[in-house]
PDB file of N, CA and C in Angstrom:
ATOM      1  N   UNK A   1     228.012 170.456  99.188  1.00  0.00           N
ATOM      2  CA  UNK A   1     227.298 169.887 100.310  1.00  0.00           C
ATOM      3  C   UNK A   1     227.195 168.378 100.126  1.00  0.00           C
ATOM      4  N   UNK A   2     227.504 167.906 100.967  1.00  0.00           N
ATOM      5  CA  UNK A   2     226.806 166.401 101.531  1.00  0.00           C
ATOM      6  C   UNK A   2     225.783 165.631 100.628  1.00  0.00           C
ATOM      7  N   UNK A   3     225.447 164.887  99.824  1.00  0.00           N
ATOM      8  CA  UNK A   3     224.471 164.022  99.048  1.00  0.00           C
ATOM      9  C   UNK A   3     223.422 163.085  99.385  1.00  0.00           C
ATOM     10  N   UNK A   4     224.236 162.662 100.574  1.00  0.00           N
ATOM     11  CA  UNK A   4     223.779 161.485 101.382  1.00  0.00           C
ATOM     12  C   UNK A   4     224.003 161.428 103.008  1.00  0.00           C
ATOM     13  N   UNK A   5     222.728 160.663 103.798  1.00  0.00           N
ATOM     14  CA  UNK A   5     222.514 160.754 104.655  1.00  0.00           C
ATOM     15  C   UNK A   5     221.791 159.951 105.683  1.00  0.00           C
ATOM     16  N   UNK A   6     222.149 159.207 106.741  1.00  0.00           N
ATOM     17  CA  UNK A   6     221.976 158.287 107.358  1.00  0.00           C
ATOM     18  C   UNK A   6     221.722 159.012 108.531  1.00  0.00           C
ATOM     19  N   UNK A   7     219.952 159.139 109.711  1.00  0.00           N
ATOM     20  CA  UNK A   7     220.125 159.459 110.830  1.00  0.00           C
ATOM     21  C   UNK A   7     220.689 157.890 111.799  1.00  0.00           C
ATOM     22  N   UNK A   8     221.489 158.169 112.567  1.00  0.00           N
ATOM     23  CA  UNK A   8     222.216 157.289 113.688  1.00  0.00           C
ATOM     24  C   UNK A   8     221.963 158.018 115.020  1.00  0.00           C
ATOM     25  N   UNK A   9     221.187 157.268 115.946  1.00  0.00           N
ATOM     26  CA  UNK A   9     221.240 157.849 117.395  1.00  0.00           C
ATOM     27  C   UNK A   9     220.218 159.175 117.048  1.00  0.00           C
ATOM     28  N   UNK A  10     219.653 159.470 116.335  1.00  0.00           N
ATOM     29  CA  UNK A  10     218.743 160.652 115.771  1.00  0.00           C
ATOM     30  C   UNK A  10     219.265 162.029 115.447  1.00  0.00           C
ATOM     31  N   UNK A  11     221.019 161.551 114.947  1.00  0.00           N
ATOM     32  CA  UNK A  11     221.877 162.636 114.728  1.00  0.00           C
ATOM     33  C   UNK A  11     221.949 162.170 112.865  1.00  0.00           C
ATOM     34  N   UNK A  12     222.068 163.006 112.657  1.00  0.00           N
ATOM     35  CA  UNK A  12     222.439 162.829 110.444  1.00  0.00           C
ATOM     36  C   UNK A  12     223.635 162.736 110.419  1.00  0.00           C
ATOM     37  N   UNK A  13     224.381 161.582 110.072  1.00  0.00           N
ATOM     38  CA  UNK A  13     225.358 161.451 109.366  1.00  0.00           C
ATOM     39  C   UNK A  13     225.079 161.558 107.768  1.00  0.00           C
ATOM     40  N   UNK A  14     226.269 162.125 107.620  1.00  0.00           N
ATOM     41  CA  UNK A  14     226.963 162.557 105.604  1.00  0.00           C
ATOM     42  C   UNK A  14     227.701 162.294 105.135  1.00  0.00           C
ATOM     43  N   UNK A  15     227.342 162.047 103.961  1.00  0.00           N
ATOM     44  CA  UNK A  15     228.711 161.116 103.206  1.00  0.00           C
ATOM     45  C   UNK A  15     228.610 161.534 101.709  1.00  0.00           C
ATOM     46  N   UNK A  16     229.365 161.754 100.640  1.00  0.00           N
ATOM     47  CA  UNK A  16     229.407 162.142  99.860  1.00  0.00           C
ATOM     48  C   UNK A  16     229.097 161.086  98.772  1.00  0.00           C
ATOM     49  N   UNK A  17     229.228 159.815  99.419  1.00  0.00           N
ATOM     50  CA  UNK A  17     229.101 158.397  98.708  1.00  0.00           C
ATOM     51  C   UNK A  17     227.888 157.846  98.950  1.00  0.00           C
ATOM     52  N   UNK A  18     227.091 157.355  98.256  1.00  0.00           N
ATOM     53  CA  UNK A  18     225.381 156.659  98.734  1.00  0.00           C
ATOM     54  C   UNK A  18     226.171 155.145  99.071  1.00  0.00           C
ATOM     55  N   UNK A  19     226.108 154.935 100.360  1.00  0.00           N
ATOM     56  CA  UNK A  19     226.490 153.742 100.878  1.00  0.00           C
ATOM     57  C   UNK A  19     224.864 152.705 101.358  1.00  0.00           C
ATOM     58  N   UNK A  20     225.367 151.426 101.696  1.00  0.00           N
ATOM     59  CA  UNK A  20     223.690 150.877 102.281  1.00  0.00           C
ATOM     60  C   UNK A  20     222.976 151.613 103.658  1.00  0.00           C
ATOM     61  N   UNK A  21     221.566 152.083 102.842  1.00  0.00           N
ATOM     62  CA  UNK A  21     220.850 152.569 104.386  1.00  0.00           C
ATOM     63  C   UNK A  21     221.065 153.982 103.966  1.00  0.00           C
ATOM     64  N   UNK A  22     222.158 154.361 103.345  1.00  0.00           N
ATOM     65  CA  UNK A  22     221.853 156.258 103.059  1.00  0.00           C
ATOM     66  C   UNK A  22     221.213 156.644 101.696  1.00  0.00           C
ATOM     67  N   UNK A  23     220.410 158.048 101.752  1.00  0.00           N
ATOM     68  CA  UNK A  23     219.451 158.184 101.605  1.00  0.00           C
ATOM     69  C   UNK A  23     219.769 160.208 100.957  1.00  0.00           C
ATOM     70  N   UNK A  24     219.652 159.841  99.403  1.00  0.00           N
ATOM     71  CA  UNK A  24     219.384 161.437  99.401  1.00  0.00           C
ATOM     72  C   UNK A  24     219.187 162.509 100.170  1.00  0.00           C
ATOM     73  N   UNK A  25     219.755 163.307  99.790  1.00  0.00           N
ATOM     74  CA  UNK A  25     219.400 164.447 101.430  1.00  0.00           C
ATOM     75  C   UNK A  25     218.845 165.962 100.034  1.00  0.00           C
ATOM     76  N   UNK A  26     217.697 166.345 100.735  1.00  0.00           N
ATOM     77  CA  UNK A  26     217.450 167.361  99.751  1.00  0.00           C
ATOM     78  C   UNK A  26     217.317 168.755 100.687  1.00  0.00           C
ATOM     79  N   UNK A  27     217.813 169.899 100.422  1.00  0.00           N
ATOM     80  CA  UNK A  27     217.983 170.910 100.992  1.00  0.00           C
ATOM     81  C   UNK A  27     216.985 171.459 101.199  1.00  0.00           C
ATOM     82  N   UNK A  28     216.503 172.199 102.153  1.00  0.00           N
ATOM     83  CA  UNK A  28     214.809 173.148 102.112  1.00  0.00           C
ATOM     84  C   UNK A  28     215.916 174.556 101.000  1.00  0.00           C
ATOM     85  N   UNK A  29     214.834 175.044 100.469  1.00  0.00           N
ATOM     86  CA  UNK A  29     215.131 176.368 100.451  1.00  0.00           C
ATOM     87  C   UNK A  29     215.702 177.243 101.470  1.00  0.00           C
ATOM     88  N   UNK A  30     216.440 177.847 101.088  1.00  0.00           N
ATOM     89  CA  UNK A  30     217.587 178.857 102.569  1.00  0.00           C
ATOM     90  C   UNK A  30     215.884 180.044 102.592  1.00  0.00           C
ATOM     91  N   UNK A  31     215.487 180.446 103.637  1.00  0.00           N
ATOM     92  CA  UNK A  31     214.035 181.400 103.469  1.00  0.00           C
ATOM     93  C   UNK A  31     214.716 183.021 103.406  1.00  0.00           C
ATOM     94  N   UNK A  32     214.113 183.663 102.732  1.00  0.00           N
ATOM     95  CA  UNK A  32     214.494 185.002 103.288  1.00  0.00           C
ATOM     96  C   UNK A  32     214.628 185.744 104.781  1.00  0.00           C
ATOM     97  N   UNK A  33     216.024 186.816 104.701  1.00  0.00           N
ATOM     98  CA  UNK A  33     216.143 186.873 106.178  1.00  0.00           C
ATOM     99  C   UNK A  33     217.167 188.369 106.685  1.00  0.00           C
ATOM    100  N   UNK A  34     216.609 189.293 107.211  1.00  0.00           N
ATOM    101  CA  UNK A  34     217.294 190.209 107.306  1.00  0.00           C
ATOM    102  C   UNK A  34     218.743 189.663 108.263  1.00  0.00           C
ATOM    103  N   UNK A  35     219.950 190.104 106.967  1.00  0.00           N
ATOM    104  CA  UNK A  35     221.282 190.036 107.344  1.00  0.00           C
ATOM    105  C   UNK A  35     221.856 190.333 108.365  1.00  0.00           C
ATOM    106  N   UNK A  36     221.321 191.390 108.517  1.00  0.00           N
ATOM    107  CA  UNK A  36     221.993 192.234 109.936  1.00  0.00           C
ATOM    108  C   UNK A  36     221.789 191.895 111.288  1.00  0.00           C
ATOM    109  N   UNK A  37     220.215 191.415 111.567  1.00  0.00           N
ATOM    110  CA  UNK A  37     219.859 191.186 112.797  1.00  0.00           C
ATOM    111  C   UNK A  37     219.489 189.501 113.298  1.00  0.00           C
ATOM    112  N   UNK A  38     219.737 188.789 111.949  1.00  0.00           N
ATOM    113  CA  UNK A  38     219.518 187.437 111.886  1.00  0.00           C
ATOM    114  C   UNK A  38     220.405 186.818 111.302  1.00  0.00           C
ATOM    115  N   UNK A  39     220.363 185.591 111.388  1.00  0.00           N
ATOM    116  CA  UNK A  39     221.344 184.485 110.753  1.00  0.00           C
ATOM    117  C   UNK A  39     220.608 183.169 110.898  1.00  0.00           C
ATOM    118  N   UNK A  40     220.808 182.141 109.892  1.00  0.00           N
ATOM    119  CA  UNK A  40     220.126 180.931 109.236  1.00  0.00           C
ATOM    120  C   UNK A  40     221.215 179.698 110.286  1.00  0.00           C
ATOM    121  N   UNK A  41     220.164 178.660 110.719  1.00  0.00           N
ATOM    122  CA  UNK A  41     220.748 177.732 111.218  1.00  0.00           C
ATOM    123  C   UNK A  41     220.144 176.392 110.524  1.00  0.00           C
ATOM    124  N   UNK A  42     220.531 175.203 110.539  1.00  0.00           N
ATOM    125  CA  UNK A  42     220.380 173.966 110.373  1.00  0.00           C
ATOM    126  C   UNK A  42     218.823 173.773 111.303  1.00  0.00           C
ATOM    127  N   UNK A  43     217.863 173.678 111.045  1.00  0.00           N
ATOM    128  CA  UNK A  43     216.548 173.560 111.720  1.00  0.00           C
ATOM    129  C   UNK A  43     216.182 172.053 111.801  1.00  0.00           C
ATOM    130  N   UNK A  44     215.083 171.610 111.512  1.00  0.00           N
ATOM    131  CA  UNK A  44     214.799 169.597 111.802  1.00  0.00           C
ATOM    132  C   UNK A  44     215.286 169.084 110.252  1.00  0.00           C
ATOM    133  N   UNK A  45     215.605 167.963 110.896  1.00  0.00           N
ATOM    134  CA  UNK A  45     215.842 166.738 109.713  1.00  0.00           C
ATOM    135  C   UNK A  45     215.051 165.748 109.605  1.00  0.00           C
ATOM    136  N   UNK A  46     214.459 165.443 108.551  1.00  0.00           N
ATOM    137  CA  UNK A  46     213.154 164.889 108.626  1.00  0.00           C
ATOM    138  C   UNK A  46     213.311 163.987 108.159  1.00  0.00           C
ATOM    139  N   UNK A  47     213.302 162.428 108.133  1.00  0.00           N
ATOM    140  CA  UNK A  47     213.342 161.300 107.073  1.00  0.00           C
ATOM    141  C   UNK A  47     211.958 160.856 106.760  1.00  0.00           C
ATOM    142  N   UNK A  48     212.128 160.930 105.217  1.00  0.00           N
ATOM    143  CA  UNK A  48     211.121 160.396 104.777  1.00  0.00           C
ATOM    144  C   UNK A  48     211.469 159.140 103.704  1.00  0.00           C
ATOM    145  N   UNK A  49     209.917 157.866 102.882  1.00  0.00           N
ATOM    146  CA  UNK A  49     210.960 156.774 102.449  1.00  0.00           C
ATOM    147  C   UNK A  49     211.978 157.107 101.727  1.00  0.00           C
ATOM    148  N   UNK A  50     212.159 158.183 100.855  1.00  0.00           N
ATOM    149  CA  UNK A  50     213.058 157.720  99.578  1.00  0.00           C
ATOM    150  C   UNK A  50     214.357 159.106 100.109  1.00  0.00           C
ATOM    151  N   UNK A  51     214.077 159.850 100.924  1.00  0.00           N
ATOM    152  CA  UNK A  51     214.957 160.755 100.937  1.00  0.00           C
ATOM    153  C   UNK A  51     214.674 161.704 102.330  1.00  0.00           C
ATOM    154  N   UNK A  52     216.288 161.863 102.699  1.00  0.00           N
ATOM    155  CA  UNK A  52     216.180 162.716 103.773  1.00  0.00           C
ATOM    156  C   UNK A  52     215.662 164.590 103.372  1.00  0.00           C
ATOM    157  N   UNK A  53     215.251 164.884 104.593  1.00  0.00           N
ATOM    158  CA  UNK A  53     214.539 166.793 104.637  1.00  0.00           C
ATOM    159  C   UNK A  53     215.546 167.320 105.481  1.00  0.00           C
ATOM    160  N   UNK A  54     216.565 168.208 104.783  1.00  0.00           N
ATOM    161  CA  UNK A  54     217.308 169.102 105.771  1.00  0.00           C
ATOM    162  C   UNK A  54     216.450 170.513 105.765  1.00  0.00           C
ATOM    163  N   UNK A  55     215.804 171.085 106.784  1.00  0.00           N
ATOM    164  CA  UNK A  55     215.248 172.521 107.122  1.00  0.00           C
ATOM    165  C   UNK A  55     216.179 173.978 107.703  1.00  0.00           C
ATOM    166  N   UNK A  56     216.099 174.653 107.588  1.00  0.00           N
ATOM    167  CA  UNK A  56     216.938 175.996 107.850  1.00  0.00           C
ATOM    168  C   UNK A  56     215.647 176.735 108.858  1.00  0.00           C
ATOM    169  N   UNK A  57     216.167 176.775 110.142  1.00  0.00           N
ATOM    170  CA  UNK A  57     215.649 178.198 111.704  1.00  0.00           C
ATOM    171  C   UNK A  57     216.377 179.561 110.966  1.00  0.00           C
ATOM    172  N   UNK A  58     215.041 180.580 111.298  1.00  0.00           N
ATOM    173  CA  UNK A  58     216.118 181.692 111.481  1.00  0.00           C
ATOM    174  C   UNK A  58     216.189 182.280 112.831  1.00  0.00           C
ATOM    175  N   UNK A  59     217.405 182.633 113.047  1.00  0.00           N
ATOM    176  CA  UNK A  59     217.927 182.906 114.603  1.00  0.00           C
ATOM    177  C   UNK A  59     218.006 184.410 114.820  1.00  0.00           C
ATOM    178  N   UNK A  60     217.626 185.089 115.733  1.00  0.00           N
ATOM    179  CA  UNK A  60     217.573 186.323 115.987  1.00  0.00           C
ATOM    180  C   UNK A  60     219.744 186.643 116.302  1.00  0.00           C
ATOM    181  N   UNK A  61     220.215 187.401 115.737  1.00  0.00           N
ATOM    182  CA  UNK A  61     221.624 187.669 116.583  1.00  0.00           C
ATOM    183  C   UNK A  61     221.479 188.496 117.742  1.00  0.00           C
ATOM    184  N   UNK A  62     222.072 188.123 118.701  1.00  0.00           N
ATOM    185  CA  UNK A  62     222.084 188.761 120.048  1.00  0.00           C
ATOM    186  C   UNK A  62     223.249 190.213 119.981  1.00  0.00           C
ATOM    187  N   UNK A  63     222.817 191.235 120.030  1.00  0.00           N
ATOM    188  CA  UNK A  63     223.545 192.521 119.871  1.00  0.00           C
ATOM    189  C   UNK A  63     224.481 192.283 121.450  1.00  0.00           C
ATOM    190  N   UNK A  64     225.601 192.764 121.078  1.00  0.00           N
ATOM    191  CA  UNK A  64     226.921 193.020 122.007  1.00  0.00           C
ATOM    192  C   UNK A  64     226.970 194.295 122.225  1.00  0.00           C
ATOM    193  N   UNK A  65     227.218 194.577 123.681  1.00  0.00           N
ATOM    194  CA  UNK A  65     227.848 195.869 123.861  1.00  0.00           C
ATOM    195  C   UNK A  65     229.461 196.185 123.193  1.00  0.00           C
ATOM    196  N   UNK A  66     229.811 197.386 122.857  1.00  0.00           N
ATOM    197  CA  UNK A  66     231.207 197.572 122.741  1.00  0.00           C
ATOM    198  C   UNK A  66     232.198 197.200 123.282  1.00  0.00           C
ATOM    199  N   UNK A  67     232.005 197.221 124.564  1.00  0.00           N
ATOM    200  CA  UNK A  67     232.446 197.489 125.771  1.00  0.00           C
ATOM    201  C   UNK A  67     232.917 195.855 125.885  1.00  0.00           C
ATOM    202  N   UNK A  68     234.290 195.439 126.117  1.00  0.00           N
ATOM    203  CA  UNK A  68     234.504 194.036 126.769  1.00  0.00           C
ATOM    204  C   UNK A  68     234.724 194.212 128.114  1.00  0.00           C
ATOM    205  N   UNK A  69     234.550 192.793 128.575  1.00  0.00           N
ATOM    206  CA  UNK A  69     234.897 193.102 130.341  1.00  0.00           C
ATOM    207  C   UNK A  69     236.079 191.855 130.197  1.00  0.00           C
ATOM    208  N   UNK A  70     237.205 191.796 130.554  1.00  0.00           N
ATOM    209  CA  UNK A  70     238.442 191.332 130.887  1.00  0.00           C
ATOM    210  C   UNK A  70     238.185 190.455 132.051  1.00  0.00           C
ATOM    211  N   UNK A  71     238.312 189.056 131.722  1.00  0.00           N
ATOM    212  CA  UNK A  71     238.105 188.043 133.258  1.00  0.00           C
ATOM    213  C   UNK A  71     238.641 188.138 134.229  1.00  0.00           C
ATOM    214  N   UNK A  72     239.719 188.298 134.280  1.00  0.00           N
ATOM    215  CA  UNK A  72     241.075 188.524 135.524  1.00  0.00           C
ATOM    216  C   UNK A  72     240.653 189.252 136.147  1.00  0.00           C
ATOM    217  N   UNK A  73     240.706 190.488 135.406  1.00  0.00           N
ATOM    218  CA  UNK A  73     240.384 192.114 136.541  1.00  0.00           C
ATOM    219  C   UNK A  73     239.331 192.357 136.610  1.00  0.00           C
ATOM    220  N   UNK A  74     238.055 191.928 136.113  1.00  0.00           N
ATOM    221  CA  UNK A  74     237.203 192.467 136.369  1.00  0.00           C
ATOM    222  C   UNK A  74     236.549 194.148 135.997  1.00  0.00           C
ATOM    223  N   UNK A  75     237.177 194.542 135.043  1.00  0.00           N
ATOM    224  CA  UNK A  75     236.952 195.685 134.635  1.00  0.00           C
ATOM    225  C   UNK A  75     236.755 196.100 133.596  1.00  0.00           C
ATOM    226  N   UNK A  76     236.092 197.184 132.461  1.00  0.00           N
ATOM    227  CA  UNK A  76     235.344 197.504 131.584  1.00  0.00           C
ATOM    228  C   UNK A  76     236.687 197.758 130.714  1.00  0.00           C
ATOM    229  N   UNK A  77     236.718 197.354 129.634  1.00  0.00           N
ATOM    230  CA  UNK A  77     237.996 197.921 128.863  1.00  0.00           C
ATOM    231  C   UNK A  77     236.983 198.923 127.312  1.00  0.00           C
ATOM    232  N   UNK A  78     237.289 199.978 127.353  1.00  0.00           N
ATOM    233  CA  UNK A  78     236.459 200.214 126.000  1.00  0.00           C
ATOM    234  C   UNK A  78     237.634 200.124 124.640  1.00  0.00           C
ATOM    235  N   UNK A  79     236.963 199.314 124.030  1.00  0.00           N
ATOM    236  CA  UNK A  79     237.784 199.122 122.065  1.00  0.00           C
ATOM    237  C   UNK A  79     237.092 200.377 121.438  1.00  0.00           C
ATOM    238  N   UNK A  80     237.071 200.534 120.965  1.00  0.00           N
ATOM    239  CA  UNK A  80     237.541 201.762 119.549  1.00  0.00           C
ATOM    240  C   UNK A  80     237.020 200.882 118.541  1.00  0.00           C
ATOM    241  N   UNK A  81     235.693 201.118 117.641  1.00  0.00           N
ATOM    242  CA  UNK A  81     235.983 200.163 116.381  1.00  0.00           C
ATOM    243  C   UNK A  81     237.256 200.172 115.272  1.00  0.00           C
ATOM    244  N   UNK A  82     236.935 199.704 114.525  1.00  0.00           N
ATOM    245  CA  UNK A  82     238.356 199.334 113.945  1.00  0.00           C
ATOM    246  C   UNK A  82     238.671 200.610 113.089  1.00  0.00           C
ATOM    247  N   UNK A  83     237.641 200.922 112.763  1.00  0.00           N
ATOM    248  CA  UNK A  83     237.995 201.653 111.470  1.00  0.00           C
ATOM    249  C   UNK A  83     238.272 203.076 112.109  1.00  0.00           C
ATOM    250  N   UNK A  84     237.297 203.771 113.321  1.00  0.00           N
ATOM    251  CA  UNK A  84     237.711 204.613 114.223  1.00  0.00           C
ATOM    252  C   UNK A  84     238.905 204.559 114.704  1.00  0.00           C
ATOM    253  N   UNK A  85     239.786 203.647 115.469  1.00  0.00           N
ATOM    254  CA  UNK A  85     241.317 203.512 115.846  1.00  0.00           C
ATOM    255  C   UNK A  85     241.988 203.780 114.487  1.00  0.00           C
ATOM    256  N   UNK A  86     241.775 203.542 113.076  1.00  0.00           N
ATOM    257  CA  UNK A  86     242.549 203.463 112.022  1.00  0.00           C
ATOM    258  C   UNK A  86     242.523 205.125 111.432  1.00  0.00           C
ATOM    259  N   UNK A  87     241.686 205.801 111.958  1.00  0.00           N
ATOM    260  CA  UNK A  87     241.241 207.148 111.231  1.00  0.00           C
ATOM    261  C   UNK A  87     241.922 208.115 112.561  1.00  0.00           C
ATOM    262  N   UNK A  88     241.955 207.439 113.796  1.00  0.00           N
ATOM    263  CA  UNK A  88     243.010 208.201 114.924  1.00  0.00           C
ATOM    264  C   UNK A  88     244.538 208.228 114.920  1.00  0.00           C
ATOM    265  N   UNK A  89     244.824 206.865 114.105  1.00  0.00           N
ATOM    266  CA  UNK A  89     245.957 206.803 114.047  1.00  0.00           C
ATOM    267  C   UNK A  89     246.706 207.396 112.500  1.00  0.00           C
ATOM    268  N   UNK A  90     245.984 208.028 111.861  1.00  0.00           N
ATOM    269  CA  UNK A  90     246.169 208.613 110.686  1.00  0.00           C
ATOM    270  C   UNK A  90     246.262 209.899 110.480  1.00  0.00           C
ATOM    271  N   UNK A  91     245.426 210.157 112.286  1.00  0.00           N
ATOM    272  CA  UNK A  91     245.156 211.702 111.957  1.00  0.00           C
ATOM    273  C   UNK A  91     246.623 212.135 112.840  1.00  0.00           C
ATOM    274  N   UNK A  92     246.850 211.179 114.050  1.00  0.00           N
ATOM    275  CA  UNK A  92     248.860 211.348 114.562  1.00  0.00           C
ATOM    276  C   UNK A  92     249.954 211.321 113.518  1.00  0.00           C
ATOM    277  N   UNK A  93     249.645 210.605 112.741  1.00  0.00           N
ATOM    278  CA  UNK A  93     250.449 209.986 111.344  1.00  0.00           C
ATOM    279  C   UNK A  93     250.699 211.690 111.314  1.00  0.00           C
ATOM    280  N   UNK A  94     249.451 212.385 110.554  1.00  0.00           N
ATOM    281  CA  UNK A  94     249.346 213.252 109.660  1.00  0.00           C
ATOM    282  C   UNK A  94     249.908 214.924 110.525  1.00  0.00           C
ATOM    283  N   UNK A  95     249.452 214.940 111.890  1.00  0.00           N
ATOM    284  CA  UNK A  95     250.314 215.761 112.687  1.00  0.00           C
ATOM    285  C   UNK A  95     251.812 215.744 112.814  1.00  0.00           C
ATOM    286  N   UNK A  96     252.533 214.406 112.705  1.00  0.00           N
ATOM    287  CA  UNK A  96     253.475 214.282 113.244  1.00  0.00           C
ATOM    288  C   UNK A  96     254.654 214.512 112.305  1.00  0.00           C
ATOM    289  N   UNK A  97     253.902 214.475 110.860  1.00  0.00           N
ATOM    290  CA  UNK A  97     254.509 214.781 109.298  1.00  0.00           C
ATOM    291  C   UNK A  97     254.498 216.104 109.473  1.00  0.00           C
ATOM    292  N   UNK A  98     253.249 217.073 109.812  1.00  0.00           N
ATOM    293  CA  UNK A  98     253.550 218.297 109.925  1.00  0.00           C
ATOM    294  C   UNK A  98     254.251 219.215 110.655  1.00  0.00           C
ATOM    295  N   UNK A  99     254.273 218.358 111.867  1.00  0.00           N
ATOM    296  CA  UNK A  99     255.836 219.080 112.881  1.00  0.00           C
ATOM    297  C   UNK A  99     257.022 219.076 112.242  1.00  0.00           C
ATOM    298  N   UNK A 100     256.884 217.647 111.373  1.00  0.00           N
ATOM    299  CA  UNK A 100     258.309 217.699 110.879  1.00  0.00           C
ATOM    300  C   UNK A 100     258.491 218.792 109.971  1.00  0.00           C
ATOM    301  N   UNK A 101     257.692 218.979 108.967  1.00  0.00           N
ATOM    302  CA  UNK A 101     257.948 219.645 107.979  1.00  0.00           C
ATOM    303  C   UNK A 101     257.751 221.371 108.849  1.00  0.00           C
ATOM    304  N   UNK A 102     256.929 221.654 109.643  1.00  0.00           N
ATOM    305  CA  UNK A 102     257.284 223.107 110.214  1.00  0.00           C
ATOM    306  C   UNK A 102     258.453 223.088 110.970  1.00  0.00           C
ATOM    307  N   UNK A 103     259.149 222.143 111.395  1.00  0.00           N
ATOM    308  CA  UNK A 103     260.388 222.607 111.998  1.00  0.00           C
ATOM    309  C   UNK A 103     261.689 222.150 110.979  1.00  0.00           C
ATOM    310  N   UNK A 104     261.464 221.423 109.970  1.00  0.00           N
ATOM    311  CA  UNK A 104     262.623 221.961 108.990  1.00  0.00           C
ATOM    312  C   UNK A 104     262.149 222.969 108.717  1.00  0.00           C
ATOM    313  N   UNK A 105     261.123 223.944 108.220  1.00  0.00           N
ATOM    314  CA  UNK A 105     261.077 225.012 107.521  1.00  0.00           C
ATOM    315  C   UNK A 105     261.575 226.133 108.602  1.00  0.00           C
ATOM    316  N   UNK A 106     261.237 225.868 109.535  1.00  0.00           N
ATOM    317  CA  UNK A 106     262.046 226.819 110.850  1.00  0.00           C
ATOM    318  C   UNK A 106     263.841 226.756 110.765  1.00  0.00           C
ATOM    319  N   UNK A 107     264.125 225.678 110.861  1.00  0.00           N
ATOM    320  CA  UNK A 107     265.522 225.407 110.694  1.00  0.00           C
ATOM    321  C   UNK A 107     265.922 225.561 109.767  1.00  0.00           C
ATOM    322  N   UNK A 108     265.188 226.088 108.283  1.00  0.00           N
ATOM    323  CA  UNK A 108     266.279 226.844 107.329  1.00  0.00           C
ATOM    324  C   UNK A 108     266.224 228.194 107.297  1.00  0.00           C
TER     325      UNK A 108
END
């Protein structure tokens, strides 16, 4: 991460180099945060004299339906998770080995 830090226009610039005017940057603690339904963002930056305050928001994640809708047409397309399409296409795999092998055993 970044060392140093200059707000400009009330945005933080970073620099890995302490140049004139930049200013230690010290990290908040990341806070505890359930994984699944949340995620950590960049929260206020605070300057104080000897050193900048970077803070961490935690953000609720917004749950998605399965379901995409396609811009053009206008219509519901349903996906398959991944691992479901991978366990359908294993189970054709696994039929299609067994035709073979019952119809050589027919054909001898």
């Amino acid at each position: 991460m970044p060392k140093y830090g200059i707000i400009q226009n009330g945005e933080l610039v970073l620099s890995d180099v302490q140049s004139d005017g930049y200013k230690p940057i010290v990290y908040s603690d990341i806070p505890e945060f359930d994984q699944v339904s949340q995620y950590i963002q960049q929260g206020n930056t605070t300057e104080l004299n000897d050193h900048i305050e970077v803070g961490y928001e935690i953000k609720e994640l917004e749950v998605q339906d399965e379901s995409t809708q396609e811009p053009a047409s206008g219509e519901f397309i349903e996906y398959s998770p991944r691992n479901e399409q991978r366990a359908q296409d294993m189970t054709i795999e696994r039929v299609s080995l067994l035709e073979d092998v019952v119809l050589t055993l027919m054909m001898e």
